[in-house]
Protein backbone atom coordinates (compact mmCIF):
# COMPACT_ATOMS: atom_id res chain seq x y z
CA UNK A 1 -83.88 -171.20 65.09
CA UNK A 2 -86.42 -172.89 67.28
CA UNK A 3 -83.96 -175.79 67.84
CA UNK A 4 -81.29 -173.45 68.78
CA UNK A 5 -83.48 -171.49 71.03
CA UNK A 6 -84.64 -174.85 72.83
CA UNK A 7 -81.08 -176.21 73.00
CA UNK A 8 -80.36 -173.52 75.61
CA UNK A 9 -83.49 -173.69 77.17
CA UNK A 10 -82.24 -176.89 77.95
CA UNK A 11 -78.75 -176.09 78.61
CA UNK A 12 -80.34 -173.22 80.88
CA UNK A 13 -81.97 -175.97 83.07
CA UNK A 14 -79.32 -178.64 83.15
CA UNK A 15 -76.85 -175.93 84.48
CA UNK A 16 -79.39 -174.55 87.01
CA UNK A 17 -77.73 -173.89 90.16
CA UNK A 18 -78.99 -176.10 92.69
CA UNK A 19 -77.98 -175.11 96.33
CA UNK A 20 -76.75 -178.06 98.93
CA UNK A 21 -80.08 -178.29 101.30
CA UNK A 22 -79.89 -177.82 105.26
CA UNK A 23 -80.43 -180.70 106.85
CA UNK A 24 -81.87 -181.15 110.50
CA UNK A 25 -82.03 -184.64 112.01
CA UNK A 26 -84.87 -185.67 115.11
CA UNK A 27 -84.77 -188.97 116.70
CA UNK A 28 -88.11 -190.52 117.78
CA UNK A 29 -87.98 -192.60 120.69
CA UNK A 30 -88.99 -196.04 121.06
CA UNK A 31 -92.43 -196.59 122.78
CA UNK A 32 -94.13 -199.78 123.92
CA UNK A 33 -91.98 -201.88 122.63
CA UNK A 34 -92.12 -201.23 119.20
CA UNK A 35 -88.89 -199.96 116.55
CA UNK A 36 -89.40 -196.90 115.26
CA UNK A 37 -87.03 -195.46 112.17
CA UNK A 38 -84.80 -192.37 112.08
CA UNK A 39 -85.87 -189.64 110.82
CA UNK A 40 -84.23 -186.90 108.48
CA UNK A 41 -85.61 -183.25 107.40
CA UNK A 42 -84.07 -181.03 105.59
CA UNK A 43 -84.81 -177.74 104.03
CA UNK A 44 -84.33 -176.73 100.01
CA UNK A 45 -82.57 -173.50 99.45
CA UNK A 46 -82.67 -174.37 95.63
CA UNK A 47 -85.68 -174.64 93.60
CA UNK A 48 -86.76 -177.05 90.76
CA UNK A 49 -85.65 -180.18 92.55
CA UNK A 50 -87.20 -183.63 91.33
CA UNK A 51 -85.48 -185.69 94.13
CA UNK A 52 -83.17 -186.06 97.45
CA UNK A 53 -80.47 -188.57 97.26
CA UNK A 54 -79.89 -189.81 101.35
CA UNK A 55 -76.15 -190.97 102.21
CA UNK A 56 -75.51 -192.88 105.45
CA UNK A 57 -72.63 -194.24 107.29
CA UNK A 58 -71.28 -195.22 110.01
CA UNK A 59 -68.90 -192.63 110.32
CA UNK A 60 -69.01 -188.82 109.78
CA UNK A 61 -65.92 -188.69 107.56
CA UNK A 62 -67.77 -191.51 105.01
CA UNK A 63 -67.43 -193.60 103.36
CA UNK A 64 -71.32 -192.76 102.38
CA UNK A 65 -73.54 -195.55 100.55
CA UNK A 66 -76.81 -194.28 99.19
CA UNK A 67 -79.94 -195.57 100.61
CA UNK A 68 -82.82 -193.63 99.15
CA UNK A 69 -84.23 -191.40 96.68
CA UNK A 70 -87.35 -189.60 97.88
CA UNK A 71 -88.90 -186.83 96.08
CA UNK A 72 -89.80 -184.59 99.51
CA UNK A 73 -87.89 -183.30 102.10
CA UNK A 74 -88.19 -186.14 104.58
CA UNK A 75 -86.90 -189.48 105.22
CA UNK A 76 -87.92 -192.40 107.64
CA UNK A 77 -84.90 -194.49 107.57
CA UNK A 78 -86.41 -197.84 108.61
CA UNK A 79 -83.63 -200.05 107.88
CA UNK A 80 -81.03 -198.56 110.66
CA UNK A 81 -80.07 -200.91 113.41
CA UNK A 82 -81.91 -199.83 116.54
CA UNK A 83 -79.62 -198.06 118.86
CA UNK A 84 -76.58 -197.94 116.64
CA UNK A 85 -75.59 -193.97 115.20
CA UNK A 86 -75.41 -193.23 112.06
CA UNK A 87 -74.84 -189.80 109.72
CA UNK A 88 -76.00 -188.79 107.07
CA UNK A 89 -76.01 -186.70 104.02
CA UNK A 90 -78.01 -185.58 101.39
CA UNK A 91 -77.74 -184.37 98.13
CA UNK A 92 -80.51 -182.57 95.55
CA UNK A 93 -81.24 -183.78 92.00
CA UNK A 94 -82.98 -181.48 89.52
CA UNK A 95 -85.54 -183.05 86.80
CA UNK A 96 -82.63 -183.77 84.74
CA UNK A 97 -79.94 -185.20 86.52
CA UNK A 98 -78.02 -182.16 87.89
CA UNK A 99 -76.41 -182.44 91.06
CA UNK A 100 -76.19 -179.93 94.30
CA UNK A 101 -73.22 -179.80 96.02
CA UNK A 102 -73.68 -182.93 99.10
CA UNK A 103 -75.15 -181.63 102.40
CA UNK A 104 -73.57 -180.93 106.19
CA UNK A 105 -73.70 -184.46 107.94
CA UNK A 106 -76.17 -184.90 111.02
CA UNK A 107 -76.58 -187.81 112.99
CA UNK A 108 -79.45 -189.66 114.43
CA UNK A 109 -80.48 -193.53 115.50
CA UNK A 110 -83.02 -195.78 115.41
CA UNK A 111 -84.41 -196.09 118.66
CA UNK A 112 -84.14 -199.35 120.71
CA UNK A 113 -87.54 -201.24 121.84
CA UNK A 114 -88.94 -200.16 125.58
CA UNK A 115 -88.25 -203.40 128.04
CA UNK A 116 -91.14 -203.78 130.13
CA UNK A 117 -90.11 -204.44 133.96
CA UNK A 118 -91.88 -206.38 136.61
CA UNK A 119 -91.68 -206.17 140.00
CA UNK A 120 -91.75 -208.67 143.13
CA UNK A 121 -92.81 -207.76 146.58
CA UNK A 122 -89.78 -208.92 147.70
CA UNK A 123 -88.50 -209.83 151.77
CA UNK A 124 -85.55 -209.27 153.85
CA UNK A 125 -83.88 -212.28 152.77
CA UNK A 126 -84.54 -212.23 149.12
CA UNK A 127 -84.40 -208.77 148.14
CA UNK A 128 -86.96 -207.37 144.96
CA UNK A 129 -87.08 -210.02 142.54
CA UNK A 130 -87.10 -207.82 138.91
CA UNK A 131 -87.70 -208.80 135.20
CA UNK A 132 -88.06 -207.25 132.35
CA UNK A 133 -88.70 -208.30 128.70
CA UNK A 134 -85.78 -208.47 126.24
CA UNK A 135 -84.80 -205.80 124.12
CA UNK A 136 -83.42 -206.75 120.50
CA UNK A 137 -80.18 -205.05 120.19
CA UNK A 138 -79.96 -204.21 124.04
CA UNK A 139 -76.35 -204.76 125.16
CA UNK A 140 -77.30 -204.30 128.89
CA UNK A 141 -79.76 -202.68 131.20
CA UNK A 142 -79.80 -200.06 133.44
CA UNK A 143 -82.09 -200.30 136.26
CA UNK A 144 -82.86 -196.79 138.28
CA UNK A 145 -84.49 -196.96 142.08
CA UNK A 146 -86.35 -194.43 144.24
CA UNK A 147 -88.12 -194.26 147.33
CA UNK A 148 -90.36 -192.06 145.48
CA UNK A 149 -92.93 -192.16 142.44
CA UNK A 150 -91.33 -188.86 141.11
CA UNK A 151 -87.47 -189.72 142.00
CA UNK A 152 -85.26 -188.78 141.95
CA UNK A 153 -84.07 -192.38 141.08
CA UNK A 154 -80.41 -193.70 141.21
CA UNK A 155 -78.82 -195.97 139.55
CA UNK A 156 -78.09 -199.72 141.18
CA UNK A 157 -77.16 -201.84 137.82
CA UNK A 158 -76.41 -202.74 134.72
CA UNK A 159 -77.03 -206.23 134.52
CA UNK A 160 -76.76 -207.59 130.44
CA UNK A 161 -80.05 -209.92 130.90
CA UNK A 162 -83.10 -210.19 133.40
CA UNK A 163 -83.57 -211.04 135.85
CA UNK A 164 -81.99 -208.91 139.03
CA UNK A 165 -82.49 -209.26 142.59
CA UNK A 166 -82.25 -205.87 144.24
CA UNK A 167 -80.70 -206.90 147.84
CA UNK A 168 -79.92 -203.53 148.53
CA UNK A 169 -83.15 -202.16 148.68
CA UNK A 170 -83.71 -203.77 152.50
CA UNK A 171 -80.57 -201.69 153.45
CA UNK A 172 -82.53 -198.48 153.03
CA UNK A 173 -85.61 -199.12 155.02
CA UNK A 174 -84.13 -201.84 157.35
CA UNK A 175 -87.71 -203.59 155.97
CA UNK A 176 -89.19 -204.11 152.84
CA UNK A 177 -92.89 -202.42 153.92
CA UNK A 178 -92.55 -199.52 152.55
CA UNK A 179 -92.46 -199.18 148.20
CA UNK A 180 -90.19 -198.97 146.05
CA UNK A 181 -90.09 -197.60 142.13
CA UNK A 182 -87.71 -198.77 139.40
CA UNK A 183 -87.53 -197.60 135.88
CA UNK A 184 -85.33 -199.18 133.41
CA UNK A 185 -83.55 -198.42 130.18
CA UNK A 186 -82.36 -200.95 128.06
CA UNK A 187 -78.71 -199.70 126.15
CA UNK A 188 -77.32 -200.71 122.85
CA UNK A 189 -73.51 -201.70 121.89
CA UNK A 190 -73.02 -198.14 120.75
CA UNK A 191 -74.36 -196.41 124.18
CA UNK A 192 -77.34 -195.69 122.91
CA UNK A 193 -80.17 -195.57 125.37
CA UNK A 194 -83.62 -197.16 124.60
C-alpha cells in the first residue's frame, strides 16, 4: 500500500502542470569599450521548477539550439556576437524532467564596444582631422557634428574605418575658430548600433 500510495505521489509530480514562463528581454549597452552580454528575464507562472532551458537563434521562426540551463530566472548570454540580433526562447523543467510548454520569443543583442574618437584642431585647408579606436564587429561608423555641446548633432558620415577628415566643417563658420563637437557610433553588419 505504501508503494502504491508513493507511485502516485510520484506520478502526481511528474504530471505537474508547469506553465510556459513570460519572458522579457533588456539590452545593456556597451560602455568604455568593453562587451557586455545579453540579457534575458523572465517570470515563472508555474511553481516547482528545478531549471530554465534558453533557446537562441538567429531567426524568430527557429530553428532554436539550446545554450543554457540555469536554475533562476535570468540569463547573461555572453557568447552572442556583439551587435548581431538574436531571439530567444525558454522553456521550464520541473525536478524530474517534465517539460512546460516553450516560451514567446524576444529578441535582444550583445552590445558592440564604444570607439573612442579624437579630435584635431583642424585649418581651412585641411579640415578636422578625426580618429577613433576600432570597434570589433563594427561594420562602419557614424560620425554626428554640432556647433553645440548639447546638439543637436547631424550626421556627416559613415566612413567603414578611421580616420575622417571633416572638410565641411570650414563651410559653416567660413573659419575654423570657433568649436566643434562630434560623437560617434560605431554599427554592426546587422544595423546594430554600438
Amino acid at each position: 500500500l505504501m508503494s502504491d500510495q508513493t507511485d502516485r505521489i510520484d506520478r502526481g509530480i511528474r504530471n505537474a502542470n508547469i506553465h510556459a514562463p513570460k519572458m522579457t528581454m533588456s539590452d545593456l549597452q556597451a560602455a568604455k569599450a568593453e562587451y557586455e552580454q545579453a540579457t534575458l528575464s523572465w517570470t515563472p507562472e508555474g511553481r516547482g521548477e528545478a531549471s530554465y532551458r534558453v533557446f537562441r537563434s538567429d531567426s524568430p521562426d527557429g530553428p532554436y539550439a539550446q545554450i543554457a540551463e540555469p536554475p533562476l530566472c535570468s540569463y547573461l548570454d555572453a557568447s552572442a556576437e556583439p551587435g548581431r540580433p538574436y531571439f530567444y526562447t525558454i522553456q521550464a523543467v520541473s525536478p524530474l524532467g517534465s517539460e512546460s510548454p516553450i516560451s514567446n520569443h524576444d529578441s535582444g543583442y550583445r552590445a558592440l564596444g564604444a570607439a573612442v574618437l579624437t579630435a584635431s584642431k583642424g585649418s581651412l585647408s585641411t579640415g578636422i582631422d578625426l580618429s577613433w579606436t576600432d570597434v570589433a564587429y563594427a561594420k562602419k561608423y557614424q560620425l554626428f557634428r554640432s556647433s553645440s555641446e548639447t546638439g543637436p548633432f547631424s550626421l556627416i558620415a559613415s566612413p567603414s574605418s578611421p580616420p575622417f577628415a571633416d572638410t565641411s566643417a570650414d563651410i559653416l563658420g567660413g573659419n575654423l575658430s570657433r568649436d566643434f563637437f562630434y560623437k560617434i557610433s560605431a554599427v554592426s553588419a546587422y544595423g546594430v548600433e554600438g
